[in-house]
C-alpha atoms as a PDB file:
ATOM      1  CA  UNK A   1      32.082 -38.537 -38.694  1.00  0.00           C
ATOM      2  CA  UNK A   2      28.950 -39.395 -40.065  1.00  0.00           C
ATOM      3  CA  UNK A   3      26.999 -39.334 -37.038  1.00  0.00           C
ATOM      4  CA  UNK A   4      28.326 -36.051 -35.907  1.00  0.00           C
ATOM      5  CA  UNK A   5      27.043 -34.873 -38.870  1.00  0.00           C
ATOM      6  CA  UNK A   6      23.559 -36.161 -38.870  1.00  0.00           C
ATOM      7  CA  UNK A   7      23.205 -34.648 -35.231  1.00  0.00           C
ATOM      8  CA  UNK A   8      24.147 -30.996 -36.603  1.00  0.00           C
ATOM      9  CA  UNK A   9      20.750 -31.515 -38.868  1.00  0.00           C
ATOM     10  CA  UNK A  10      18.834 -32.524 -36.102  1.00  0.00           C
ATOM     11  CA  UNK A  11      19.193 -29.328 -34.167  1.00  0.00           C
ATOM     12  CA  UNK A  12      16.904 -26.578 -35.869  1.00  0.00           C
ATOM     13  CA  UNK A  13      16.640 -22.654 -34.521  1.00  0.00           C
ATOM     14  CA  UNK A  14      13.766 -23.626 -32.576  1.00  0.00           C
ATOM     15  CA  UNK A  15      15.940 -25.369 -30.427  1.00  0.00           C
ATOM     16  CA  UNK A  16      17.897 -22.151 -28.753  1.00  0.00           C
ATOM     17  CA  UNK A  17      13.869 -20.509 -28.372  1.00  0.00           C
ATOM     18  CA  UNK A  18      12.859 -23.357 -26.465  1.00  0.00           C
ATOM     19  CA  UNK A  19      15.603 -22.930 -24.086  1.00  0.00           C
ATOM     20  CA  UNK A  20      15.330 -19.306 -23.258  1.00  0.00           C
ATOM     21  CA  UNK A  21      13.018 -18.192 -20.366  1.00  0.00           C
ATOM     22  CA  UNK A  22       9.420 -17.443 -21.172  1.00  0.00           C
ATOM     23  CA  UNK A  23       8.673 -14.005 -21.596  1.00  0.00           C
ATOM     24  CA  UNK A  24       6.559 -11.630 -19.342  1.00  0.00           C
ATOM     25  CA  UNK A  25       3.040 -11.697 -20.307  1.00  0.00           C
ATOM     26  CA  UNK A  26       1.642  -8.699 -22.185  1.00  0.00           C
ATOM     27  CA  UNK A  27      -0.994  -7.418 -22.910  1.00  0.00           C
ATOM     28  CA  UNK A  28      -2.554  -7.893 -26.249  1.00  0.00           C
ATOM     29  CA  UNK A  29      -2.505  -4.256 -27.020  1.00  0.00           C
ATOM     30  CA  UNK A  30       0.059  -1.398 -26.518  1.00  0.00           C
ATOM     31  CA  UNK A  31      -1.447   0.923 -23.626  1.00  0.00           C
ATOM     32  CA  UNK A  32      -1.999   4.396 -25.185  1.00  0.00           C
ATOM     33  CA  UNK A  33      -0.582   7.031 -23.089  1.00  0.00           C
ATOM     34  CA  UNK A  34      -3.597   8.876 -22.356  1.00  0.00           C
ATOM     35  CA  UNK A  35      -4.968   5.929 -20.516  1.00  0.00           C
ATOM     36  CA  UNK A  36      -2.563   5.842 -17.817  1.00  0.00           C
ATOM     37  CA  UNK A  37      -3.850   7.238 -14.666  1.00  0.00           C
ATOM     38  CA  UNK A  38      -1.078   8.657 -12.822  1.00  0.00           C
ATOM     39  CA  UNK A  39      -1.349   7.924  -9.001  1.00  0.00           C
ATOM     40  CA  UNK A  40       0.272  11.003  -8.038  1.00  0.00           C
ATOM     41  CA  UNK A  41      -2.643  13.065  -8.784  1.00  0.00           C
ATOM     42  CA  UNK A  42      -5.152  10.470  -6.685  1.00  0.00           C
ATOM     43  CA  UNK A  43      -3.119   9.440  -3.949  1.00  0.00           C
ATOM     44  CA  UNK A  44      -4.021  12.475  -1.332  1.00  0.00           C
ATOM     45  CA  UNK A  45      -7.731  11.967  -1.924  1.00  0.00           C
ATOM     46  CA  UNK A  46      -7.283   8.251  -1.309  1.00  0.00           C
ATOM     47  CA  UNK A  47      -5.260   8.179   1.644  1.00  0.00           C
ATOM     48  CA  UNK A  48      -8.111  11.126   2.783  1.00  0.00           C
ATOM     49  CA  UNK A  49     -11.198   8.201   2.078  1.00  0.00           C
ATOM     50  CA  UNK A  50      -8.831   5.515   3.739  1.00  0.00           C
ATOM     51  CA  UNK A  51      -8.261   8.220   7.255  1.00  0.00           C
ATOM     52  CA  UNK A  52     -11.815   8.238   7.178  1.00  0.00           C
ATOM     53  CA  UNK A  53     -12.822   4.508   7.370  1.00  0.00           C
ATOM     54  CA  UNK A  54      -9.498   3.106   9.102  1.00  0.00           C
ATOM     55  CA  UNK A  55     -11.650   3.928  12.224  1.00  0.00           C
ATOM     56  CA  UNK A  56     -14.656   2.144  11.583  1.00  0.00           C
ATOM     57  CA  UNK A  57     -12.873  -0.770  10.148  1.00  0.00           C
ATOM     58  CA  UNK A  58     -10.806  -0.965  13.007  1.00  0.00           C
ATOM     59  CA  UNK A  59     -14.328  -0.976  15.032  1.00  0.00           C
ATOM     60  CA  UNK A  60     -15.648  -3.696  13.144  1.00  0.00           C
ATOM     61  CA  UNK A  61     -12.148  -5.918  13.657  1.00  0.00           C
ATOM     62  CA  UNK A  62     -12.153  -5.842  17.119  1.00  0.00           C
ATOM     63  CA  UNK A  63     -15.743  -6.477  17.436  1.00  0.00           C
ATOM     64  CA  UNK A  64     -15.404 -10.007  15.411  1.00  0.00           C
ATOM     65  CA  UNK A  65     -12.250 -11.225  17.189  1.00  0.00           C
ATOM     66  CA  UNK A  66     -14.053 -10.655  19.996  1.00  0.00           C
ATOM     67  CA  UNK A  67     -17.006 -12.797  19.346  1.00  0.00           C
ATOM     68  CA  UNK A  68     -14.919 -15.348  17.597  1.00  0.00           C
ATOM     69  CA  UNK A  69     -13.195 -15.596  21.015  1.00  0.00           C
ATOM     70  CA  UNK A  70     -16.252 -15.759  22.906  1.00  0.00           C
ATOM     71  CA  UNK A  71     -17.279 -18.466  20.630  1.00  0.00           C
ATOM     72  CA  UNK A  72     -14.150 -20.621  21.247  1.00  0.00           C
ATOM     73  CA  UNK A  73     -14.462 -20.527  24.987  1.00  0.00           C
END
């Protein structure tokens, strides 16, 4: 009996914390809602800018897999 009762004054409250999951990281301030940039509005002008380059990037690919294979031969 007495040992039963010296482990209930062991545990503390700090106990059932350090068994819970860790919480997502925040940030260190709340976000005010003006600051939010809402994709929606951006998205058809950046899909336009990526239409534009996918070509040349694709150019530029190509042309270093090709040297990198002429290298390896």
């Amino acid at each position: 009996m007495c040992l039963s009762h010296e482990m209930i004054k062991l545990r503390s409250p700090r106990s059932r914390r350090l068994q819970r999951e860790p919480l997502k990281p925040r940030l260190s301030r709340k976000i005010v809602a003006g600051a939010r940039v809402n994709l929606n509005l951006y998205w058809a002008k950046f899909e336009e800018i990526a239409r534009k380059n996918c070509r040349l990037d694709n150019e530029i690919n190509e042309n270093l897999a090709n040297e990198l294979k002429e290298l390896g031969n």
